[in-house]
PDB file of N, CA and C in Angstrom:
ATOM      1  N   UNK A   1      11.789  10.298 -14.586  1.00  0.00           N
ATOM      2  CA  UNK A   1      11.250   8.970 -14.430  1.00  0.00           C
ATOM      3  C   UNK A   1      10.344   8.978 -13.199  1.00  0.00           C
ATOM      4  N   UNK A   2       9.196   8.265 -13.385  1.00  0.00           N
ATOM      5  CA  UNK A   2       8.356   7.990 -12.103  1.00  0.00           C
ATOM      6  C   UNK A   2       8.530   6.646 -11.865  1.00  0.00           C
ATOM      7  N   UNK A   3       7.940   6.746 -10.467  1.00  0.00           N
ATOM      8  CA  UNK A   3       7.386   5.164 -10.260  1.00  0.00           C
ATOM      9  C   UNK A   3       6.280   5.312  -9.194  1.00  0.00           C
ATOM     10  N   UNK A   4       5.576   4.421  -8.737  1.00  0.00           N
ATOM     11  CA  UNK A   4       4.674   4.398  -7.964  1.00  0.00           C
ATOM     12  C   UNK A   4       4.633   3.066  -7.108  1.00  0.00           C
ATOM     13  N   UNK A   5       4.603   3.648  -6.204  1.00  0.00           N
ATOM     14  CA  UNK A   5       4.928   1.884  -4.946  1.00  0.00           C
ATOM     15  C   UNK A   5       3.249   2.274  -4.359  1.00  0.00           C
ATOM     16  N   UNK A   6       3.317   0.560  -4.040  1.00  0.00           N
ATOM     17  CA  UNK A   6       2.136   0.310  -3.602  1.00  0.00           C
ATOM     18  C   UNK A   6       2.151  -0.249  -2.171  1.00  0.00           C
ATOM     19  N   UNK A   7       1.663   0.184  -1.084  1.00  0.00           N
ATOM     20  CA  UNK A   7       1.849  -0.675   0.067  1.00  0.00           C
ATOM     21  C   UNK A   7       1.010  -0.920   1.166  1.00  0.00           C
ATOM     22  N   UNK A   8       0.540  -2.505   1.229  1.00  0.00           N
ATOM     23  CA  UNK A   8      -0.230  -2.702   1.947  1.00  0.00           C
ATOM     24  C   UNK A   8      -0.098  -4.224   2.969  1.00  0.00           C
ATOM     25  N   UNK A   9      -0.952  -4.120   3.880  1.00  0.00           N
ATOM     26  CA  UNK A   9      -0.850  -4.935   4.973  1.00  0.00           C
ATOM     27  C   UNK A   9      -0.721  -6.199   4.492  1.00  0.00           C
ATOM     28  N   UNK A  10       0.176  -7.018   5.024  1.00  0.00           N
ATOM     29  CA  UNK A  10       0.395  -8.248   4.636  1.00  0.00           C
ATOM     30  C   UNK A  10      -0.550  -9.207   4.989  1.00  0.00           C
ATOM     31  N   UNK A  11      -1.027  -9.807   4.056  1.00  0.00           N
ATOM     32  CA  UNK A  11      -2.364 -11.047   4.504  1.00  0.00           C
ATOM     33  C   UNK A  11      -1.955 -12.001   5.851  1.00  0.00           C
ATOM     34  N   UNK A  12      -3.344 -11.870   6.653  1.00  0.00           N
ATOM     35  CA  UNK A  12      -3.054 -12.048   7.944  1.00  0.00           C
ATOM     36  C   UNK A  12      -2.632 -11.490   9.258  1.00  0.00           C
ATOM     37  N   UNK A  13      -2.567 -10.036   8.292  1.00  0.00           N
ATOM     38  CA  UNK A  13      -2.103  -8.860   9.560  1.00  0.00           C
ATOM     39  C   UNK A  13      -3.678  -8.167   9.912  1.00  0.00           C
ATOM     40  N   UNK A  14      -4.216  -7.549  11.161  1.00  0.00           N
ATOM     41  CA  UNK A  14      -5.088  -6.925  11.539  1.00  0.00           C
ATOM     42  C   UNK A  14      -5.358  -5.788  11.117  1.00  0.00           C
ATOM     43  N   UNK A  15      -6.332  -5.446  10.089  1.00  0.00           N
ATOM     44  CA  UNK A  15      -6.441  -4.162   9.502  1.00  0.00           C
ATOM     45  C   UNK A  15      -7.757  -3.135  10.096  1.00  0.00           C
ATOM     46  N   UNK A  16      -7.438  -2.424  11.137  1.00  0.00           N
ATOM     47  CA  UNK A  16      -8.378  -2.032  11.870  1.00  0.00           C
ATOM     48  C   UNK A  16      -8.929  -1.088  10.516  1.00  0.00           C
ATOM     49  N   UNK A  17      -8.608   0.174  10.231  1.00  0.00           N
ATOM     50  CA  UNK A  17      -8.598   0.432   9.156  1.00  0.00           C
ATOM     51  C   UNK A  17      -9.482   0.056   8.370  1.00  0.00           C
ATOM     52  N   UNK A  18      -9.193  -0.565   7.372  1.00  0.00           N
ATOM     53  CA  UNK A  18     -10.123  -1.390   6.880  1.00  0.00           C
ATOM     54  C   UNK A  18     -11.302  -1.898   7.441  1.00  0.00           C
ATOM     55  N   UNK A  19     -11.313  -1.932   8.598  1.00  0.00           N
ATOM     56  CA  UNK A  19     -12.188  -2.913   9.434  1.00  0.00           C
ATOM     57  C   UNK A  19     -13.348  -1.583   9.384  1.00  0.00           C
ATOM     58  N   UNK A  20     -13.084  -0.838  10.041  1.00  0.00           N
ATOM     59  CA  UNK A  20     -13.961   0.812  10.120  1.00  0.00           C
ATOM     60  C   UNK A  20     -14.511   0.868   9.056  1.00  0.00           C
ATOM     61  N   UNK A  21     -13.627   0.843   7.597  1.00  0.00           N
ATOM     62  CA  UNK A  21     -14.564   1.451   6.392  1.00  0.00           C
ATOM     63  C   UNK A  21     -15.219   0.287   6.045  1.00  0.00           C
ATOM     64  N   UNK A  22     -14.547  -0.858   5.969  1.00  0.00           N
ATOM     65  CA  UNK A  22     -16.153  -1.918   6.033  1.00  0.00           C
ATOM     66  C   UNK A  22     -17.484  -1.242   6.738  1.00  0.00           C
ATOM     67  N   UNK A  23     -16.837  -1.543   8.106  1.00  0.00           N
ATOM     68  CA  UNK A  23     -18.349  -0.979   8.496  1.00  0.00           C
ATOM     69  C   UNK A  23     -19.075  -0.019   8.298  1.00  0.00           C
ATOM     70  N   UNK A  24     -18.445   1.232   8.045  1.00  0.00           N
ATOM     71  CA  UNK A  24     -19.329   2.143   7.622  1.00  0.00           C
ATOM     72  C   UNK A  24     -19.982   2.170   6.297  1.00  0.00           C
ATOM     73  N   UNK A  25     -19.471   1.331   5.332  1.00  0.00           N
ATOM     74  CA  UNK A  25     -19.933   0.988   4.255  1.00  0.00           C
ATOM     75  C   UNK A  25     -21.236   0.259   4.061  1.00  0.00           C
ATOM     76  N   UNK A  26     -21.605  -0.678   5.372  1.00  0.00           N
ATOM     77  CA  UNK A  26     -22.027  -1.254   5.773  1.00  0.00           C
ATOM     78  C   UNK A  26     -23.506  -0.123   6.491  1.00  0.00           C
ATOM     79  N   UNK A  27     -23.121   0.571   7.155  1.00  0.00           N
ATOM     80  CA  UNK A  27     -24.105   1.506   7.857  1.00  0.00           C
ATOM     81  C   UNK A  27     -24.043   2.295   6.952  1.00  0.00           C
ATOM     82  N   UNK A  28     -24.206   2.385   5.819  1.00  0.00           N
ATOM     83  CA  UNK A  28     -24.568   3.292   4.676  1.00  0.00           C
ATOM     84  C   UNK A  28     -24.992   2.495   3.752  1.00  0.00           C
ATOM     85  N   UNK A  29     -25.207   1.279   3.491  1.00  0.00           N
ATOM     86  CA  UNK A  29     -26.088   0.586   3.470  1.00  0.00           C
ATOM     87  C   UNK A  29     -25.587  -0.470   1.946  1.00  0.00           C
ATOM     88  N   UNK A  30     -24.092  -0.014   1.682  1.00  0.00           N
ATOM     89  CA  UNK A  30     -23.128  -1.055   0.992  1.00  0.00           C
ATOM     90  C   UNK A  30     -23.143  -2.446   1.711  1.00  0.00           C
ATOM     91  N   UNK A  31     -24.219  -3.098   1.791  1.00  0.00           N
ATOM     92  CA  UNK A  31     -24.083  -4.532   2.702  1.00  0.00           C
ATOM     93  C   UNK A  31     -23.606  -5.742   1.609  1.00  0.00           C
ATOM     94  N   UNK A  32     -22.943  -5.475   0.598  1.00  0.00           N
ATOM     95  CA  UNK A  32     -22.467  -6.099  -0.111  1.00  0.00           C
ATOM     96  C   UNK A  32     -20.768  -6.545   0.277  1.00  0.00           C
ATOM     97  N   UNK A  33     -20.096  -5.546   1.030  1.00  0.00           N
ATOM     98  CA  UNK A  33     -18.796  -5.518   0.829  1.00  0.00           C
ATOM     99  C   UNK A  33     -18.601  -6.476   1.947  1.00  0.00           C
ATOM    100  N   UNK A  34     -17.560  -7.398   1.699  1.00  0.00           N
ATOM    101  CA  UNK A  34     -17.398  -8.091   2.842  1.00  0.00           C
ATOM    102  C   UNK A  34     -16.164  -8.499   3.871  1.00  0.00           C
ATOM    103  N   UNK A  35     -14.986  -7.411   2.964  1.00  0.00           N
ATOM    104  CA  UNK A  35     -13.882  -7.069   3.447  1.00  0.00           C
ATOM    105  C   UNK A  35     -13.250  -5.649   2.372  1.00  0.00           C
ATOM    106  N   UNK A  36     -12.551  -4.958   3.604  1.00  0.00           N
ATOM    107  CA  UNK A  36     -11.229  -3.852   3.327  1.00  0.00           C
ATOM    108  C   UNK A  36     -10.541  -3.982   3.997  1.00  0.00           C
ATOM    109  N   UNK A  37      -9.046  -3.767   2.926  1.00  0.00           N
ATOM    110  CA  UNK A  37      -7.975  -3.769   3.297  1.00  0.00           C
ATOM    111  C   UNK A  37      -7.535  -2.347   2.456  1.00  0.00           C
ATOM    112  N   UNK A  38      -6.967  -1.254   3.457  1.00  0.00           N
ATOM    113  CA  UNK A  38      -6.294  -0.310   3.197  1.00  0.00           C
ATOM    114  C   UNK A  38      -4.777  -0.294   3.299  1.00  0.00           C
ATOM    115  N   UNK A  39      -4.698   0.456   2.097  1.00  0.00           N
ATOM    116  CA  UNK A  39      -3.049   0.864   2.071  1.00  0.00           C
ATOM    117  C   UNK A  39      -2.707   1.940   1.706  1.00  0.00           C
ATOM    118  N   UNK A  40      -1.656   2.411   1.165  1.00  0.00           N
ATOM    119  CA  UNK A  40      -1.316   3.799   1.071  1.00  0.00           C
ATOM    120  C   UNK A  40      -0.247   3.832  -0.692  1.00  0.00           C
ATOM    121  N   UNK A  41      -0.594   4.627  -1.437  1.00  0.00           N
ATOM    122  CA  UNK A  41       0.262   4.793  -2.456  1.00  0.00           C
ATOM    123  C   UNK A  41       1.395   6.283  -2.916  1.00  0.00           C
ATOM    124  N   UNK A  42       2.475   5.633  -2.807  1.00  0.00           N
ATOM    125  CA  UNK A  42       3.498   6.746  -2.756  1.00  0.00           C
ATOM    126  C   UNK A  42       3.970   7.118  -4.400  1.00  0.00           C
ATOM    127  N   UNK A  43       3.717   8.017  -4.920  1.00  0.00           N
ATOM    128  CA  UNK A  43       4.689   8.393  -6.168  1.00  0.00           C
ATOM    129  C   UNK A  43       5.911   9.003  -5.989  1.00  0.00           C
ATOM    130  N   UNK A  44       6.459   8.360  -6.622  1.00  0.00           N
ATOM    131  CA  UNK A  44       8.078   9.262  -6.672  1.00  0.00           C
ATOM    132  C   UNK A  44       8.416   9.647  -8.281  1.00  0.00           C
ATOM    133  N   UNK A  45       9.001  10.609  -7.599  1.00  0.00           N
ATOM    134  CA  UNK A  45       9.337  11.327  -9.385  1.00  0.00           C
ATOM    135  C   UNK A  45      11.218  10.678  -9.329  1.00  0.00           C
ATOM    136  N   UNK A  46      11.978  10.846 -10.110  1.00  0.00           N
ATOM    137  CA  UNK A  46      13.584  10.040  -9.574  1.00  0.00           C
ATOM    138  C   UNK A  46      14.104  10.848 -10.645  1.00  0.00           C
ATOM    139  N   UNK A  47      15.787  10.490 -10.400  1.00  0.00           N
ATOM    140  CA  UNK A  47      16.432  11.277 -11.607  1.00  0.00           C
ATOM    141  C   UNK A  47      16.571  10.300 -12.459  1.00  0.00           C
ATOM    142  N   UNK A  48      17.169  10.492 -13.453  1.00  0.00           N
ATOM    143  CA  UNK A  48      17.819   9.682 -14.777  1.00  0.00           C
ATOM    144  C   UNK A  48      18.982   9.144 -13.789  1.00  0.00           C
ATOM    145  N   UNK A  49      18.739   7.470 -14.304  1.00  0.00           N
ATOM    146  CA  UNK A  49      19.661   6.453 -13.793  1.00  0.00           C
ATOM    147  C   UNK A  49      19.329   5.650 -12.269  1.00  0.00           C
ATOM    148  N   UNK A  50      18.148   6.297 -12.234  1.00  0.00           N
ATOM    149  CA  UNK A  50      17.691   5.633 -10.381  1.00  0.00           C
ATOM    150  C   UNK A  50      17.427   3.934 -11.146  1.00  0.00           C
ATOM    151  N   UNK A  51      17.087   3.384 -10.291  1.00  0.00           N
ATOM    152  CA  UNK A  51      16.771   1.660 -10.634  1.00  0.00           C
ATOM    153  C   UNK A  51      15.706   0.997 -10.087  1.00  0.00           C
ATOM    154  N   UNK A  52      15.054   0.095 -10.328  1.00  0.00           N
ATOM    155  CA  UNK A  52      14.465  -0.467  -9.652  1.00  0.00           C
ATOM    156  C   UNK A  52      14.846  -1.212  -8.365  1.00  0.00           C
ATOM    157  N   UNK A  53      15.898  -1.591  -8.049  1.00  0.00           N
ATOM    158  CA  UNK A  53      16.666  -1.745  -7.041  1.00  0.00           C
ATOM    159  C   UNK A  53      17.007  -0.517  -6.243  1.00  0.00           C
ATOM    160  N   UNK A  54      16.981   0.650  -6.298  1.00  0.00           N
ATOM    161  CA  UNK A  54      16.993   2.024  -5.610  1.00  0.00           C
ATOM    162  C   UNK A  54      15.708   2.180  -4.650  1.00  0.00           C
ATOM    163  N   UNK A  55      14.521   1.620  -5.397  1.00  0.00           N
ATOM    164  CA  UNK A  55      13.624   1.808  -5.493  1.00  0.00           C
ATOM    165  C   UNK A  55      13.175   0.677  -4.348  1.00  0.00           C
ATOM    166  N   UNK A  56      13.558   0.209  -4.345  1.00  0.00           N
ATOM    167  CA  UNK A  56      13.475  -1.539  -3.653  1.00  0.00           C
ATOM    168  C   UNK A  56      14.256  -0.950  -2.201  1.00  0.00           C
ATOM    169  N   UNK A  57      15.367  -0.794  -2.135  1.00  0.00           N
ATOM    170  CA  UNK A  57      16.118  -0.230  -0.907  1.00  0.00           C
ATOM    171  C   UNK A  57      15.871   0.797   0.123  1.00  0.00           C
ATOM    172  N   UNK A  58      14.466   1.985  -1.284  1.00  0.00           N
ATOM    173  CA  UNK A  58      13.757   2.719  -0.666  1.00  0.00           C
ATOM    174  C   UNK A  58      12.618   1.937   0.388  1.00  0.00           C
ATOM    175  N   UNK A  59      12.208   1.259  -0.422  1.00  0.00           N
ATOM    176  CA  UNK A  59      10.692   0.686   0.416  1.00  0.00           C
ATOM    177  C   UNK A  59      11.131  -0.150   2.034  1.00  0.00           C
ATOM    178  N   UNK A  60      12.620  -1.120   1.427  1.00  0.00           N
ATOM    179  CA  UNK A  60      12.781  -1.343   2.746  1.00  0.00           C
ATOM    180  C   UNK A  60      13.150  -0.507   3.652  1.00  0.00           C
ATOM    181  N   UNK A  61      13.975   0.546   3.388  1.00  0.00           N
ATOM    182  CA  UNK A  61      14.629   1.271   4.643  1.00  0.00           C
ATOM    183  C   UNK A  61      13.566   2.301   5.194  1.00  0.00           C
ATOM    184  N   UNK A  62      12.790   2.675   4.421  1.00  0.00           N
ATOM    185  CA  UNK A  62      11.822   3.997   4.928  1.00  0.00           C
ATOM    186  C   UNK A  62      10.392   3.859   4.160  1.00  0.00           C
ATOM    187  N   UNK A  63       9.809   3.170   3.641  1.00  0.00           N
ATOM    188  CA  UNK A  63       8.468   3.797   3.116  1.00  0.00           C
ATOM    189  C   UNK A  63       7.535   2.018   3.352  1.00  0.00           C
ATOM    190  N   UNK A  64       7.847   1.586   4.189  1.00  0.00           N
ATOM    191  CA  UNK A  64       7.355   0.416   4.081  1.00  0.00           C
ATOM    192  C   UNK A  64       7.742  -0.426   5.649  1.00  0.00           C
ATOM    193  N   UNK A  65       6.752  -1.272   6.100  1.00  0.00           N
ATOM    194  CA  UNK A  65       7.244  -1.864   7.309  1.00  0.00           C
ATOM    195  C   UNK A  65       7.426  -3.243   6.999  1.00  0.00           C
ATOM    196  N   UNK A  66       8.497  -3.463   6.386  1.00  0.00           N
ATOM    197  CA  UNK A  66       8.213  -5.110   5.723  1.00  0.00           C
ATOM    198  C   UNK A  66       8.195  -6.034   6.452  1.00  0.00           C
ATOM    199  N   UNK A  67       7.724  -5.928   8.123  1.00  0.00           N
ATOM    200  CA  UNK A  67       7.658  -6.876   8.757  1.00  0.00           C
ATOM    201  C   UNK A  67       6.279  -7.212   8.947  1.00  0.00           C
ATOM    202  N   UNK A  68       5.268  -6.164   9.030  1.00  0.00           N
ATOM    203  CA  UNK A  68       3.869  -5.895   8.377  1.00  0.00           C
ATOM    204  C   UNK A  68       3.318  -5.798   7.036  1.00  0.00           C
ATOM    205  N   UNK A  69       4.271  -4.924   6.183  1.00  0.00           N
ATOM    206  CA  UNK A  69       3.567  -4.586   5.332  1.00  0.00           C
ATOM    207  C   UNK A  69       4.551  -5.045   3.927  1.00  0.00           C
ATOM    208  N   UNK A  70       3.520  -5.382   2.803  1.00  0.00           N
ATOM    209  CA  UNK A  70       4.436  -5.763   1.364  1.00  0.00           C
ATOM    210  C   UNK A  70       4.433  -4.742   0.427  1.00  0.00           C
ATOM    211  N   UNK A  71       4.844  -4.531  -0.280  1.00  0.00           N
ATOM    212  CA  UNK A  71       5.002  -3.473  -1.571  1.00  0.00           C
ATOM    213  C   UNK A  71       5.102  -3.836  -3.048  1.00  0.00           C
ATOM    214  N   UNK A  72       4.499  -3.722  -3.827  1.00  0.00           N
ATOM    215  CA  UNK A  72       4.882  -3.510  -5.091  1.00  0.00           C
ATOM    216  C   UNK A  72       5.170  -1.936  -5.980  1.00  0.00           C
ATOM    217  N   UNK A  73       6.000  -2.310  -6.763  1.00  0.00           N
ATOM    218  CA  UNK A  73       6.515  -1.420  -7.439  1.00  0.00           C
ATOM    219  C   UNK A  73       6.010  -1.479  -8.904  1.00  0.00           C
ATOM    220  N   UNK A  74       5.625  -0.132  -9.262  1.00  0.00           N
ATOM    221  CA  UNK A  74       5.017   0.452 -10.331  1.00  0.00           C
ATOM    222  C   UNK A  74       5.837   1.232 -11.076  1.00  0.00           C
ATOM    223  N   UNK A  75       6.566   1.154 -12.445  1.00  0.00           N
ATOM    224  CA  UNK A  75       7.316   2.398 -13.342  1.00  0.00           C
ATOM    225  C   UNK A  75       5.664   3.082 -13.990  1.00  0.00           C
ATOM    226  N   UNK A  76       6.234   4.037 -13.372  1.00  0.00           N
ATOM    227  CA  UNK A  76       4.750   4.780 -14.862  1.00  0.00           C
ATOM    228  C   UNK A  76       5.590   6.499 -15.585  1.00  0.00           C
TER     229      UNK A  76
END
């Protein structure tokens, strides 16, 4: 079984990050874009019987700063 978590800065948090590839997008002459927000995507492969709640316990305890950052969860 896979899944794929998604995790990114919570709206209203400072995304320097983002802020950079705007701009360089910008000095390369993408003057269209008018915000980025970066995040990071984790796949996990799991055994038979993991849960979406496993999966959930993962993001809070280690793959996620949920005081910054939100997550969604992907089965693929």
């Amino acid at each position: 079984m896979k899944a794929r978590v998604h995790v990114m800065l919570k709206d209203g948090v400072l995304d320097p990050q983002g802020e950079a590839v705007r701009h360089a997008l910008g000095a390369m002459g993408f003057d269209k874009v008018e915000g980025v927000r970066q995040g990071k995507v984790i796949d996990l492969e799991l055994a038979e019987g993991a849960t979406e709640a496993d999966i959930t316990d993962m993001c809070e305890k280690l793959l996620a700063n949920t005081v910054i950052e939100r997550f969604e969860i992907e089965m693929v």
